[in-house]
PDB file of N, CA and C in Angstrom:
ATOM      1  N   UNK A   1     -11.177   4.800  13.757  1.00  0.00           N
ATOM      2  CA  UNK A   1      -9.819   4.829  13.239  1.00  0.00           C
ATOM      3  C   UNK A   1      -9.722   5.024  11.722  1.00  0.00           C
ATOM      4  N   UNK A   2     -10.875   5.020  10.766  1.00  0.00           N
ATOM      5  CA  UNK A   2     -11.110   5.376   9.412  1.00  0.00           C
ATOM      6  C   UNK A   2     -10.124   6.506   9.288  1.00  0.00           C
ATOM      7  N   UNK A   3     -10.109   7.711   9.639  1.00  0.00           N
ATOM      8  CA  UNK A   3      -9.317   8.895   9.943  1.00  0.00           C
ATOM      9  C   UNK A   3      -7.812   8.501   9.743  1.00  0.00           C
ATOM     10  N   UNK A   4      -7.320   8.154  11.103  1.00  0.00           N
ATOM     11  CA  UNK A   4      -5.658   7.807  10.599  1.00  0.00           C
ATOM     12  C   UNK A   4      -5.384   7.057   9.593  1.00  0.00           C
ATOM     13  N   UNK A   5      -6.047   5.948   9.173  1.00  0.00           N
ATOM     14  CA  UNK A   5      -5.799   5.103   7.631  1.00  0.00           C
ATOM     15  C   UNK A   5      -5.891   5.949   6.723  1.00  0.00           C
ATOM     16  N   UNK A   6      -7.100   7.031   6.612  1.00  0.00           N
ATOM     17  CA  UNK A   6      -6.907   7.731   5.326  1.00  0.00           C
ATOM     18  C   UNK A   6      -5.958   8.903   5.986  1.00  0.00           C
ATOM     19  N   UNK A   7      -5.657   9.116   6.708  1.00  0.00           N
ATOM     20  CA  UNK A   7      -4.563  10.043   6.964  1.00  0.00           C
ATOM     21  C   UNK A   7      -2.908   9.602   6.299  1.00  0.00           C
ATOM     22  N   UNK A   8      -3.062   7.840   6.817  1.00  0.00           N
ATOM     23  CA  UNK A   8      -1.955   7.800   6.566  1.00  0.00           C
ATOM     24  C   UNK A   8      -1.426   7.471   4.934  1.00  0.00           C
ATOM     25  N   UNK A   9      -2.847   6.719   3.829  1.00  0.00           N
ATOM     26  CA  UNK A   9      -2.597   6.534   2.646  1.00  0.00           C
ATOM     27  C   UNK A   9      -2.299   8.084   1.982  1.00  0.00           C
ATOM     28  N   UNK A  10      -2.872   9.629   2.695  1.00  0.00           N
ATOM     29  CA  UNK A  10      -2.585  10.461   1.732  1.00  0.00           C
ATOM     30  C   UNK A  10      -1.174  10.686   1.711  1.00  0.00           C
ATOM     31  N   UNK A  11      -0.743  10.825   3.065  1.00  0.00           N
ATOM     32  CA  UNK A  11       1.186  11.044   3.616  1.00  0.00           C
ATOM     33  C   UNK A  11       1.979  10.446   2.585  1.00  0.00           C
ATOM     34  N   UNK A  12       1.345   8.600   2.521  1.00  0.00           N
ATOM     35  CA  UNK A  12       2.116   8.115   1.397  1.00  0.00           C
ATOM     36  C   UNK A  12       2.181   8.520   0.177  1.00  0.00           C
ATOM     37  N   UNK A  13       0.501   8.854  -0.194  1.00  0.00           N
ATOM     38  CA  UNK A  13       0.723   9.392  -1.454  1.00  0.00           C
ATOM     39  C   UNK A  13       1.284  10.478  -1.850  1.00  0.00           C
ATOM     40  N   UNK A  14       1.886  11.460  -0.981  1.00  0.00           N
ATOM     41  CA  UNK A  14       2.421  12.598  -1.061  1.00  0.00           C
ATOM     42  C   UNK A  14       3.871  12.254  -1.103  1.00  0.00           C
ATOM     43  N   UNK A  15       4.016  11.870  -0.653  1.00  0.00           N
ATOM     44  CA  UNK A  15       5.483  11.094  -0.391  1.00  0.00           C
ATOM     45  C   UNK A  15       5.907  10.717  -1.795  1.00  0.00           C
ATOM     46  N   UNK A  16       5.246   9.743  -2.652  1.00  0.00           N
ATOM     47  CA  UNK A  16       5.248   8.872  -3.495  1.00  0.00           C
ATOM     48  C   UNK A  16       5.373  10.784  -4.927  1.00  0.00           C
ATOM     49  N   UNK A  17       4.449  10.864  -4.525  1.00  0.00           N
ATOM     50  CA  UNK A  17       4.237  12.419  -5.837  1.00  0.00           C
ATOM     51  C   UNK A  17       5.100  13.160  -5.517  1.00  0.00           C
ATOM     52  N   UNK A  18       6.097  13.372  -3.998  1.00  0.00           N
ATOM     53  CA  UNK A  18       6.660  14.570  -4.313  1.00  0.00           C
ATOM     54  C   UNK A  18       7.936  13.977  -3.442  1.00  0.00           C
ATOM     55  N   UNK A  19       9.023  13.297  -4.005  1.00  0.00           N
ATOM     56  CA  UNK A  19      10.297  12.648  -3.033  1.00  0.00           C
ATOM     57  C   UNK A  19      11.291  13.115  -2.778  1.00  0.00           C
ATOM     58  N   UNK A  20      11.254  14.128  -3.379  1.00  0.00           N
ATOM     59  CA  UNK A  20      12.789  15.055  -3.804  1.00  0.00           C
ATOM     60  C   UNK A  20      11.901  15.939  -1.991  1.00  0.00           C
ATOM     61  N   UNK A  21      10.720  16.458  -2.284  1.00  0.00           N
ATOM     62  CA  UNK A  21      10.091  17.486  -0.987  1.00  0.00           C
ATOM     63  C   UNK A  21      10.321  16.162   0.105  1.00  0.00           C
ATOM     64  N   UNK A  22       9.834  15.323   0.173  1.00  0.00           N
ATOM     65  CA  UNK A  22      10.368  14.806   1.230  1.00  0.00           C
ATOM     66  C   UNK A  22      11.449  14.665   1.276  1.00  0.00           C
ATOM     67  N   UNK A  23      12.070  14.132   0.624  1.00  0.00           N
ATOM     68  CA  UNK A  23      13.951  14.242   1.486  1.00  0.00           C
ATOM     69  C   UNK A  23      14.218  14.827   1.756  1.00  0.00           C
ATOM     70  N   UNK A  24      13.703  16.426   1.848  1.00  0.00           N
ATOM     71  CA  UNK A  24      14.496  17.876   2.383  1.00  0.00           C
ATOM     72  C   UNK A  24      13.531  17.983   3.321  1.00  0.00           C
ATOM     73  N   UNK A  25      12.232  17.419   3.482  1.00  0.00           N
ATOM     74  CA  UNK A  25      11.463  17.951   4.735  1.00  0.00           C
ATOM     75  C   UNK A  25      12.138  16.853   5.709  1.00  0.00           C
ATOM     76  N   UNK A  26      12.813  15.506   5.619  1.00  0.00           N
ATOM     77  CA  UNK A  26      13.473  14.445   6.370  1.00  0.00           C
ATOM     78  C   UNK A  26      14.882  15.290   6.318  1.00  0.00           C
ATOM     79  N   UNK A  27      15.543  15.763   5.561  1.00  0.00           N
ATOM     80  CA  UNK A  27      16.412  16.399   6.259  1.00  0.00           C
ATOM     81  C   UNK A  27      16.487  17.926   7.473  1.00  0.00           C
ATOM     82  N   UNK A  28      15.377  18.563   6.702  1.00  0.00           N
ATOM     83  CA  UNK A  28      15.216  19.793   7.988  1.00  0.00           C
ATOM     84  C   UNK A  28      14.503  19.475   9.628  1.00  0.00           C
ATOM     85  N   UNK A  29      13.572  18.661   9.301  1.00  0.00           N
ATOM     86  CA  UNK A  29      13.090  18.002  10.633  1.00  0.00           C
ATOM     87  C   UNK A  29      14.605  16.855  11.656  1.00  0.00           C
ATOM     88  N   UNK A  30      15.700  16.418  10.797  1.00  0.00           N
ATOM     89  CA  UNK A  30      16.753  16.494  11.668  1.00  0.00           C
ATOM     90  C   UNK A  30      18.215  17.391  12.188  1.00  0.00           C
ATOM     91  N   UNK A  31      17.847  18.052  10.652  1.00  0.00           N
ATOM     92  CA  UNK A  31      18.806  19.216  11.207  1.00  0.00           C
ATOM     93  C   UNK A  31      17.695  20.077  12.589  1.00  0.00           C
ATOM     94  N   UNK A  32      16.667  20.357  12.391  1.00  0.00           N
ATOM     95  CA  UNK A  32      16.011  21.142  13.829  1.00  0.00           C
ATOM     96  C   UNK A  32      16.499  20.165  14.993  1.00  0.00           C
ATOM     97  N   UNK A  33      16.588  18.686  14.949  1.00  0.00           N
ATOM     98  CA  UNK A  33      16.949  18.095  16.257  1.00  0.00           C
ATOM     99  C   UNK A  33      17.770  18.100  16.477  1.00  0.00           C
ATOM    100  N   UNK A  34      18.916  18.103  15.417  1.00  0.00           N
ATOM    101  CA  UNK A  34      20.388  18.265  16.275  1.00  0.00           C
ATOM    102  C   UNK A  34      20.598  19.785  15.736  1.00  0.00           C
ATOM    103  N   UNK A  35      20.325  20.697  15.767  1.00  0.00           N
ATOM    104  CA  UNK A  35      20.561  22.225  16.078  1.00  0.00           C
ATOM    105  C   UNK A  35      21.805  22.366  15.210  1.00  0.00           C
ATOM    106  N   UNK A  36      21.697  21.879  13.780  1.00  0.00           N
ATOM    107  CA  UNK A  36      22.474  22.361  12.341  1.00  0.00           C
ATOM    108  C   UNK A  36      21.626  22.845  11.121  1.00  0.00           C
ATOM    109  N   UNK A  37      22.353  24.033  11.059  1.00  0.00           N
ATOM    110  CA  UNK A  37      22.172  24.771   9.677  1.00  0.00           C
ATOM    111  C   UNK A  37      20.814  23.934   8.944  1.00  0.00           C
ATOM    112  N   UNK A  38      20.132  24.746   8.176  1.00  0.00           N
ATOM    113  CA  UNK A  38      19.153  23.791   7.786  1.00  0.00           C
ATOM    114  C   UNK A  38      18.434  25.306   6.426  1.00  0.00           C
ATOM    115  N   UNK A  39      18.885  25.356   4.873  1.00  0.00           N
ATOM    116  CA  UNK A  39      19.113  26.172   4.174  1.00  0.00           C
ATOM    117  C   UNK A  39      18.909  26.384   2.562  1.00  0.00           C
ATOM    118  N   UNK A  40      17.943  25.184   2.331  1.00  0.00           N
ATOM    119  CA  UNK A  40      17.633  24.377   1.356  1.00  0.00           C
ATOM    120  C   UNK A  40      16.560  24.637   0.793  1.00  0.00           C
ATOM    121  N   UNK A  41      16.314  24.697  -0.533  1.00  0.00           N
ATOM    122  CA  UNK A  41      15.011  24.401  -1.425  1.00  0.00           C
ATOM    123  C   UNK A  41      15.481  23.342  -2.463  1.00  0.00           C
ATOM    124  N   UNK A  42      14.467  22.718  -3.231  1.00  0.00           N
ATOM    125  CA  UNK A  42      14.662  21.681  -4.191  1.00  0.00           C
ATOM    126  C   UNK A  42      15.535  22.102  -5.181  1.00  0.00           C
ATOM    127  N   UNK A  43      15.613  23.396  -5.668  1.00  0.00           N
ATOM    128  CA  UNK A  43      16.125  23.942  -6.755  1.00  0.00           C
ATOM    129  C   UNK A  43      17.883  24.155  -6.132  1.00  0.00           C
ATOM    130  N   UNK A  44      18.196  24.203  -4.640  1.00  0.00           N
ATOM    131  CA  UNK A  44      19.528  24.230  -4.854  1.00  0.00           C
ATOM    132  C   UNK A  44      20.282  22.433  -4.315  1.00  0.00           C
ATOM    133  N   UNK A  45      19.821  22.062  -5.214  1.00  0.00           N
ATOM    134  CA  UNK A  45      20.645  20.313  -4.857  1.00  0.00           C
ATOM    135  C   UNK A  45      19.924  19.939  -6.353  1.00  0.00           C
ATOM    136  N   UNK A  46      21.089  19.134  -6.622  1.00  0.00           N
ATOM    137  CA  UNK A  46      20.894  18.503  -7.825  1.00  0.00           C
ATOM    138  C   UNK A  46      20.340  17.219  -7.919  1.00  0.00           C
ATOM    139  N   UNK A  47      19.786  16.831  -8.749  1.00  0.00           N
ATOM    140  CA  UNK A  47      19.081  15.387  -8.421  1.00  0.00           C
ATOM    141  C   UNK A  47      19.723  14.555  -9.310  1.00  0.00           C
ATOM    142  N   UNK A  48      20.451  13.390  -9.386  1.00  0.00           N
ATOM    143  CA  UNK A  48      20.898  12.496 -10.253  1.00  0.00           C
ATOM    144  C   UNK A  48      20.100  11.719 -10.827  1.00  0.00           C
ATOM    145  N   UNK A  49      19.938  11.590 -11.655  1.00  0.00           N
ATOM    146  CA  UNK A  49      19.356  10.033 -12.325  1.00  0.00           C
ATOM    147  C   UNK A  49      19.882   8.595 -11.339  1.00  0.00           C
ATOM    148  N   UNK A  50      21.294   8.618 -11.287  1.00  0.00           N
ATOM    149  CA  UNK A  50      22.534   7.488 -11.119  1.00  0.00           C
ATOM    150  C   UNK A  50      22.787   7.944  -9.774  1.00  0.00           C
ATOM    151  N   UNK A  51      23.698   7.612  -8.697  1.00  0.00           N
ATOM    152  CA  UNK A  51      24.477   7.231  -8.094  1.00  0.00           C
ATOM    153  C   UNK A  51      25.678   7.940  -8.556  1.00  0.00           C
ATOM    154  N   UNK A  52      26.137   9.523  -7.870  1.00  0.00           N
ATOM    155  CA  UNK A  52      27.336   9.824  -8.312  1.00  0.00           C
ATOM    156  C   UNK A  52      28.677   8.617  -7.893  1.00  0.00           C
ATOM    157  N   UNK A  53      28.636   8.077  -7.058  1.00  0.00           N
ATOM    158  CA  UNK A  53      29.809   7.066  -6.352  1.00  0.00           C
ATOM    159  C   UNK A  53      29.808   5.814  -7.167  1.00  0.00           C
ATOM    160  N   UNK A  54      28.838   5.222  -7.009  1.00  0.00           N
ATOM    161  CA  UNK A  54      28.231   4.183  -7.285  1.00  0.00           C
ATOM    162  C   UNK A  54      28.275   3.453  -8.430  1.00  0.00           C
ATOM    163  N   UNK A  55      27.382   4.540  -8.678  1.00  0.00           N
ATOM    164  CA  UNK A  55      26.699   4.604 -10.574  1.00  0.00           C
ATOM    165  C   UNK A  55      25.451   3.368 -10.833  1.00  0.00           C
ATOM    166  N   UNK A  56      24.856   3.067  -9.959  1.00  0.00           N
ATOM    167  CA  UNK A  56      23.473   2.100 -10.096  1.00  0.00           C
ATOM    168  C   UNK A  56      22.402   3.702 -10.297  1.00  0.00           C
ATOM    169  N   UNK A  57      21.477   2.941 -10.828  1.00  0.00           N
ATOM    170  CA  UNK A  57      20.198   3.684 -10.967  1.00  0.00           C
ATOM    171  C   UNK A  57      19.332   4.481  -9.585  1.00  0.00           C
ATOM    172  N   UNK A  58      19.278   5.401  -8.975  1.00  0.00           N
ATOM    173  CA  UNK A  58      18.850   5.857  -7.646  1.00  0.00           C
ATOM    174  C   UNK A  58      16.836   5.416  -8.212  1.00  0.00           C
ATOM    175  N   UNK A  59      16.473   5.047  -7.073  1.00  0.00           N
ATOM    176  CA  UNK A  59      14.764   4.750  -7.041  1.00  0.00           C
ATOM    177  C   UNK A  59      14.495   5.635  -6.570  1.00  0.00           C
ATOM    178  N   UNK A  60      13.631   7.309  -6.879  1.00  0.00           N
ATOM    179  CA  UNK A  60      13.030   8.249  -6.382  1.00  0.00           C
ATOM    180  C   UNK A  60      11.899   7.730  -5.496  1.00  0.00           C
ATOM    181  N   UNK A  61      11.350   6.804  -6.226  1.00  0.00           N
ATOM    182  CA  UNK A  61       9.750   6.497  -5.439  1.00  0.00           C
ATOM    183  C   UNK A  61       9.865   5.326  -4.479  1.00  0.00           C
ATOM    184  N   UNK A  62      11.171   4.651  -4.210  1.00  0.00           N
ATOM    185  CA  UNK A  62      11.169   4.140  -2.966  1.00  0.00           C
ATOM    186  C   UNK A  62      11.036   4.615  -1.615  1.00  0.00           C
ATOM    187  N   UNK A  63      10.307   4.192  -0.485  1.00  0.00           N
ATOM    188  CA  UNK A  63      10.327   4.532   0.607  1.00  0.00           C
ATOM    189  C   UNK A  63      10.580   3.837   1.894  1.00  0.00           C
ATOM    190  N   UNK A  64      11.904   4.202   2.472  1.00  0.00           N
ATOM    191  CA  UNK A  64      12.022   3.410   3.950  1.00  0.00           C
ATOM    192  C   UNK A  64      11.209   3.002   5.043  1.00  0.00           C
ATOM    193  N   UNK A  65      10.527   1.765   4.848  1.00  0.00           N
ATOM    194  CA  UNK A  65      10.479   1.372   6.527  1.00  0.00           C
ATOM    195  C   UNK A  65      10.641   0.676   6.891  1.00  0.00           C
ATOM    196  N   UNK A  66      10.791   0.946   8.123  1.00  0.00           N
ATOM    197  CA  UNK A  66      11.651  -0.356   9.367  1.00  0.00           C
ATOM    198  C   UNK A  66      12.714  -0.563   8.745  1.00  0.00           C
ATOM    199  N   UNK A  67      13.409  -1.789   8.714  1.00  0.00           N
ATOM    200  CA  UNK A  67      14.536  -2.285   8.058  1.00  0.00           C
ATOM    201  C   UNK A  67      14.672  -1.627   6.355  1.00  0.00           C
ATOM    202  N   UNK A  68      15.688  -1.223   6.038  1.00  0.00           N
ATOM    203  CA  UNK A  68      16.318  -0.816   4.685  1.00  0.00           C
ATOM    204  C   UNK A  68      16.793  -1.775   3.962  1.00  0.00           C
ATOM    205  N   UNK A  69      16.919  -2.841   4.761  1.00  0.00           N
ATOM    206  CA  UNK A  69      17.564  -4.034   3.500  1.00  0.00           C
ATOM    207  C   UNK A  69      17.169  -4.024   2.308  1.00  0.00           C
ATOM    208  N   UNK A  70      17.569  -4.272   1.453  1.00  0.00           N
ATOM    209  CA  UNK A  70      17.728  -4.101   0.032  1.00  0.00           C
ATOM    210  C   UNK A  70      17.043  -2.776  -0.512  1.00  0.00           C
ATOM    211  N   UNK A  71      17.070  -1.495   0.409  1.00  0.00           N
ATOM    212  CA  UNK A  71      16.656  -0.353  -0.095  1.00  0.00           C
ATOM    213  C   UNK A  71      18.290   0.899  -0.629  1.00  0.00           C
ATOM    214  N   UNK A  72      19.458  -0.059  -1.170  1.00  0.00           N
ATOM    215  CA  UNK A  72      20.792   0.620  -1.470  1.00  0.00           C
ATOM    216  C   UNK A  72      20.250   1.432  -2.435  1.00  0.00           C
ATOM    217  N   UNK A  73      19.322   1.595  -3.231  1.00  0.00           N
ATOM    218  CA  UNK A  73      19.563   2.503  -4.275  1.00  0.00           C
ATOM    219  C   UNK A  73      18.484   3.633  -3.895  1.00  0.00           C
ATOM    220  N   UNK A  74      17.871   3.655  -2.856  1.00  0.00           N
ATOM    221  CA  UNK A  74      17.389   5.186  -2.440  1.00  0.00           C
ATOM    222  C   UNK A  74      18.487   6.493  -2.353  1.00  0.00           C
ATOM    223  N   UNK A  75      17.876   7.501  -2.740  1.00  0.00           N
ATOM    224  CA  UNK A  75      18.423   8.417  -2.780  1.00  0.00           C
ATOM    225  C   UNK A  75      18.236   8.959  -1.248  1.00  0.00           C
ATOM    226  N   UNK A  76      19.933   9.577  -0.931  1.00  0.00           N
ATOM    227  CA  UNK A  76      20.001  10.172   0.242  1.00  0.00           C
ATOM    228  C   UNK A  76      20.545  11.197   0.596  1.00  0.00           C
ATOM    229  N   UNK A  77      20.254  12.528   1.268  1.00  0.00           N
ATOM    230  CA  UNK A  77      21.311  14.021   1.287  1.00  0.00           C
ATOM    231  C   UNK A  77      22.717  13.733   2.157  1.00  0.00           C
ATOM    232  N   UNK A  78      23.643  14.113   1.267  1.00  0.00           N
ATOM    233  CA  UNK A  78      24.989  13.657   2.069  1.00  0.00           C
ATOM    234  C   UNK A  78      25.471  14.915   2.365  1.00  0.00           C
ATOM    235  N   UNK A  79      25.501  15.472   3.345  1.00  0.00           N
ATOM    236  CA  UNK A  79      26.393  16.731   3.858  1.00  0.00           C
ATOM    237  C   UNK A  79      28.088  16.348   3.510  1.00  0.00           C
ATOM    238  N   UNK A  80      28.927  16.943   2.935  1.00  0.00           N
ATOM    239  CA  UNK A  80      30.236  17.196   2.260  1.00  0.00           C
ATOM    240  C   UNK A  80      30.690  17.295   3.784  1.00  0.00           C
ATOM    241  N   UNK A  81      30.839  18.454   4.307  1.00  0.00           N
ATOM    242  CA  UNK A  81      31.037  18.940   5.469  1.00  0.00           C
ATOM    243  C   UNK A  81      29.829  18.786   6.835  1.00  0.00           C
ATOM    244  N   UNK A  82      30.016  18.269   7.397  1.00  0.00           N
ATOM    245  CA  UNK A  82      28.743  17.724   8.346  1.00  0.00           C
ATOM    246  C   UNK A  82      28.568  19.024   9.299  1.00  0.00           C
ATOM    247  N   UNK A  83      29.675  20.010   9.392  1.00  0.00           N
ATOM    248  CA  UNK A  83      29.871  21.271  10.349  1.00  0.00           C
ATOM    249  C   UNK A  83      28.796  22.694   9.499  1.00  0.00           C
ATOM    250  N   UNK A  84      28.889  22.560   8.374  1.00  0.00           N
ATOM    251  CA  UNK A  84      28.181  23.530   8.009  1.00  0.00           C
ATOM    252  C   UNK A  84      26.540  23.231   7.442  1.00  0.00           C
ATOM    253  N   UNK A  85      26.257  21.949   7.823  1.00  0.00           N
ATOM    254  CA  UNK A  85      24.976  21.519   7.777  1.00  0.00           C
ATOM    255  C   UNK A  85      24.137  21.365   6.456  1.00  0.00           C
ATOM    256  N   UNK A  86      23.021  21.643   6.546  1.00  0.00           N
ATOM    257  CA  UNK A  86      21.814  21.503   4.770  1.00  0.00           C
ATOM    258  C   UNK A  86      21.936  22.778   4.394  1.00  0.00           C
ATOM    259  N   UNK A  87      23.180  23.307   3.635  1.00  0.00           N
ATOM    260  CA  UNK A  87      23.481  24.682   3.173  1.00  0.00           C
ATOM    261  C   UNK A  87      23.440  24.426   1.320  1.00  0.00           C
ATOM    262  N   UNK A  88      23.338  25.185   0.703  1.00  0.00           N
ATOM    263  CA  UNK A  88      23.634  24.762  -0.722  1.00  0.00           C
ATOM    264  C   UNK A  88      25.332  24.793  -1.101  1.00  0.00           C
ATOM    265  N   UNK A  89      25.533  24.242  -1.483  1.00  0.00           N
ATOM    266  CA  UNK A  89      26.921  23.710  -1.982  1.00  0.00           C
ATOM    267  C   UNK A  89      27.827  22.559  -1.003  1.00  0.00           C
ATOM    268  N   UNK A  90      27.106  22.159  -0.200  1.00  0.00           N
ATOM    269  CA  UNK A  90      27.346  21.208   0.855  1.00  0.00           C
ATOM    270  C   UNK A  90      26.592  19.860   1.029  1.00  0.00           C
ATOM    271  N   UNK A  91      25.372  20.005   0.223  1.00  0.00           N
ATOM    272  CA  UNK A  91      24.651  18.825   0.173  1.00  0.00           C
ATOM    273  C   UNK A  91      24.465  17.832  -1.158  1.00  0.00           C
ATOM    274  N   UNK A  92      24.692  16.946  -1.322  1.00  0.00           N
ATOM    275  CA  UNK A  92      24.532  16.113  -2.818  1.00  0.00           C
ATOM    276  C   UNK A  92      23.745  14.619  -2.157  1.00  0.00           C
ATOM    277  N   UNK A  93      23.102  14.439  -3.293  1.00  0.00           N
ATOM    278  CA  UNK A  93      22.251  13.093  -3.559  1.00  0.00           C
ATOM    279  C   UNK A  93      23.021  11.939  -3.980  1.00  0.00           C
ATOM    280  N   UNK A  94      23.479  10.752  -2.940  1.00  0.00           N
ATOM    281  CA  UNK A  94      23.921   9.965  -3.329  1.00  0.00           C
ATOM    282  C   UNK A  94      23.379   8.741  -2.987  1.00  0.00           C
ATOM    283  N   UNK A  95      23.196   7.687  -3.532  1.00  0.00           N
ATOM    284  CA  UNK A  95      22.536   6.605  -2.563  1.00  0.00           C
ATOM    285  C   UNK A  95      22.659   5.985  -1.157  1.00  0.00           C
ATOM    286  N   UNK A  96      21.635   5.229  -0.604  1.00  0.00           N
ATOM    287  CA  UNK A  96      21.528   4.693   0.434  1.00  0.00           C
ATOM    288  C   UNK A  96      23.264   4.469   0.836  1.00  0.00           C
ATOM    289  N   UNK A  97      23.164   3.687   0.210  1.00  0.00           N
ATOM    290  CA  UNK A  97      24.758   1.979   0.970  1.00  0.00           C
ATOM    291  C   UNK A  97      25.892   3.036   0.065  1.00  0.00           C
ATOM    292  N   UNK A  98      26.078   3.998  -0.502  1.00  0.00           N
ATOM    293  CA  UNK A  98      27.265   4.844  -0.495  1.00  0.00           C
ATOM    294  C   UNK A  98      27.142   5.698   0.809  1.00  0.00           C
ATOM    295  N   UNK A  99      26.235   6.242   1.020  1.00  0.00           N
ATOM    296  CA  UNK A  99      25.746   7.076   2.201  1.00  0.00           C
ATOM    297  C   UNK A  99      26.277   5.990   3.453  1.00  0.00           C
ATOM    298  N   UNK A 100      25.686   4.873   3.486  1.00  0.00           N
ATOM    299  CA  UNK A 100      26.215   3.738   4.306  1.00  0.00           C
ATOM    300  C   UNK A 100      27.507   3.811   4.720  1.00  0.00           C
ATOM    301  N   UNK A 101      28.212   3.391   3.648  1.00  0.00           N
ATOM    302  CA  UNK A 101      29.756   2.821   3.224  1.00  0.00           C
ATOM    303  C   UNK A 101      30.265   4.273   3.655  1.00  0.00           C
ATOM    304  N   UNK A 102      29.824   5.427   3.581  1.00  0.00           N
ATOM    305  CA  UNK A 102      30.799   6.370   3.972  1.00  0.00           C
ATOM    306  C   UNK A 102      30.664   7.286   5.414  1.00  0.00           C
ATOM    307  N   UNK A 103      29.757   6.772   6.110  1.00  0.00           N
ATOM    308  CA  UNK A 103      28.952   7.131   7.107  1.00  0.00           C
ATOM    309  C   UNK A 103      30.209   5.718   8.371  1.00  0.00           C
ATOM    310  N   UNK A 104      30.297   4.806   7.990  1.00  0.00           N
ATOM    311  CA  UNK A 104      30.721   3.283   8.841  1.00  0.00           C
ATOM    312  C   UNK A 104      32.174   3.466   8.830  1.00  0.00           C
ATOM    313  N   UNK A 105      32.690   4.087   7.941  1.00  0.00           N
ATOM    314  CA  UNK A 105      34.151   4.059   7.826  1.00  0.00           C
ATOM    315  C   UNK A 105      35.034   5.549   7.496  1.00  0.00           C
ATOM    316  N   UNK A 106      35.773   5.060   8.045  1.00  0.00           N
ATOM    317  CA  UNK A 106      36.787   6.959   8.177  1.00  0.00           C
ATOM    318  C   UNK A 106      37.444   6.451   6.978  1.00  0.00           C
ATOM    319  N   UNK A 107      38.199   7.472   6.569  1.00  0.00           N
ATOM    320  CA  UNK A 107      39.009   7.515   5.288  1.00  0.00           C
ATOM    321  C   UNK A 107      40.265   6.740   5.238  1.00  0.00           C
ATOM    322  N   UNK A 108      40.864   6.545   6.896  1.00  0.00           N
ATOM    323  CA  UNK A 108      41.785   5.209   6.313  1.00  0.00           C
ATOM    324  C   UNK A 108      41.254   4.252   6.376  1.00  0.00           C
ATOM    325  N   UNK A 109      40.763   3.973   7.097  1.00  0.00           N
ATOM    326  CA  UNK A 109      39.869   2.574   6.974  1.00  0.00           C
ATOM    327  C   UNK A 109      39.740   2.223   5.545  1.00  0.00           C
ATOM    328  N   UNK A 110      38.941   3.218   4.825  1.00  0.00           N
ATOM    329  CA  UNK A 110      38.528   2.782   3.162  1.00  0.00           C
ATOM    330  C   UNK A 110      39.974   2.804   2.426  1.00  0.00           C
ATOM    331  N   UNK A 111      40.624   3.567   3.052  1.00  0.00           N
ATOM    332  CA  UNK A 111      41.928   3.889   2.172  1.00  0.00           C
ATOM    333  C   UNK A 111      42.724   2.212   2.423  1.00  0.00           C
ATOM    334  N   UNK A 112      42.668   1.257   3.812  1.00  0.00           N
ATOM    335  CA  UNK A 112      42.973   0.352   4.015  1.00  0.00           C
ATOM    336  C   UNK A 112      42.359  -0.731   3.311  1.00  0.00           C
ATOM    337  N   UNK A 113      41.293  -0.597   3.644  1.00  0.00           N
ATOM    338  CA  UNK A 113      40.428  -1.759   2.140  1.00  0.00           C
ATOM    339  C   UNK A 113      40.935  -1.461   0.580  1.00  0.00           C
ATOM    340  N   UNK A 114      40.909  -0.534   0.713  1.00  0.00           N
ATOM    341  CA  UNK A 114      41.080  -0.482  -1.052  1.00  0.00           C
ATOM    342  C   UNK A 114      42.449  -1.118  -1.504  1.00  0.00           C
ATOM    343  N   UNK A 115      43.858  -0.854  -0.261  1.00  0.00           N
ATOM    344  CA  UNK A 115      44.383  -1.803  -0.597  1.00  0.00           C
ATOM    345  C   UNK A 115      44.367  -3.125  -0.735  1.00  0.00           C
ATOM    346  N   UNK A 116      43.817  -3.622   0.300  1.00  0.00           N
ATOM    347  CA  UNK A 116      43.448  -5.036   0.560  1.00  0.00           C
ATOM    348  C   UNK A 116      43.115  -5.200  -0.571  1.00  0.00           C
ATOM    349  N   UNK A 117      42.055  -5.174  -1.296  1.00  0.00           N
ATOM    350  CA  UNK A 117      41.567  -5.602  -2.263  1.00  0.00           C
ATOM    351  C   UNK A 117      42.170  -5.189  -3.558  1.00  0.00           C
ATOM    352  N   UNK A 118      43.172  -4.264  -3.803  1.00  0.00           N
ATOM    353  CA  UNK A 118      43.586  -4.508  -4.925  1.00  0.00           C
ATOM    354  C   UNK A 118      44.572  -5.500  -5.015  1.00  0.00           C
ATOM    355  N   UNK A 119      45.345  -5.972  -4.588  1.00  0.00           N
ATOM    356  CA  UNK A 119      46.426  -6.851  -4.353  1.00  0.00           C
ATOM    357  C   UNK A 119      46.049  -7.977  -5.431  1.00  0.00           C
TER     358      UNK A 119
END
């Protein structure tokens, strides 16, 4: 089993050196499963420093497993339009728990909280 251990420390380390290539190879390996558009290189998505929504610091070199708890500030591809898929001008980098928060709730819903809470 020497083999898969060093198989699996290089994956990480590739992972770790190149995160921006993995998030687009984690996004094209699910656009192929659900049979959407899939149209992307690194150079057409912008990478933030920050959290466009947010505005916390995004962690490039974090990596998900199993449970995400306290992984909100990973960076994640948010399709604008979910119909025209990983196209350029449709995809942006926003964090985890914005990705979350806008993934759990439709727009009145948030539009309903936001009153709630300003009151």
């Amino acid at each position: 089993m020497p083999h898969i251990a060093n198989s699996t420390k290089y994956v990480q380390r590739w992972k770790n050196k190149h995160p921006k290539r993995h998030l687009l190879f984690l996004a094209k390996s699910r656009a192929k499963k659900r049979g959407i558009p899939f149209a992307l290189t690194a150079n057409d998505v912008e990478w933030p420093t920050h959290c466009p929504i947010l505005g916390f610091e995004l962690d490039y070199n974090k990596t998900p497993r199993g449970s995400r708890k306290g992984l909100d500030n990973i960076p994640t591809l948010d399709r604008r339009d979910n119909t025209l898929g990983y196209t350029p001008g449709n995809v942006f980098v926003i964090s985890y728990r914005a990705n979350t928060l806008k993934r759990d709730a439709s727009l009145i819903e948030i539009k309903a909280l936001l009153a709630y809470m300003a009151v």
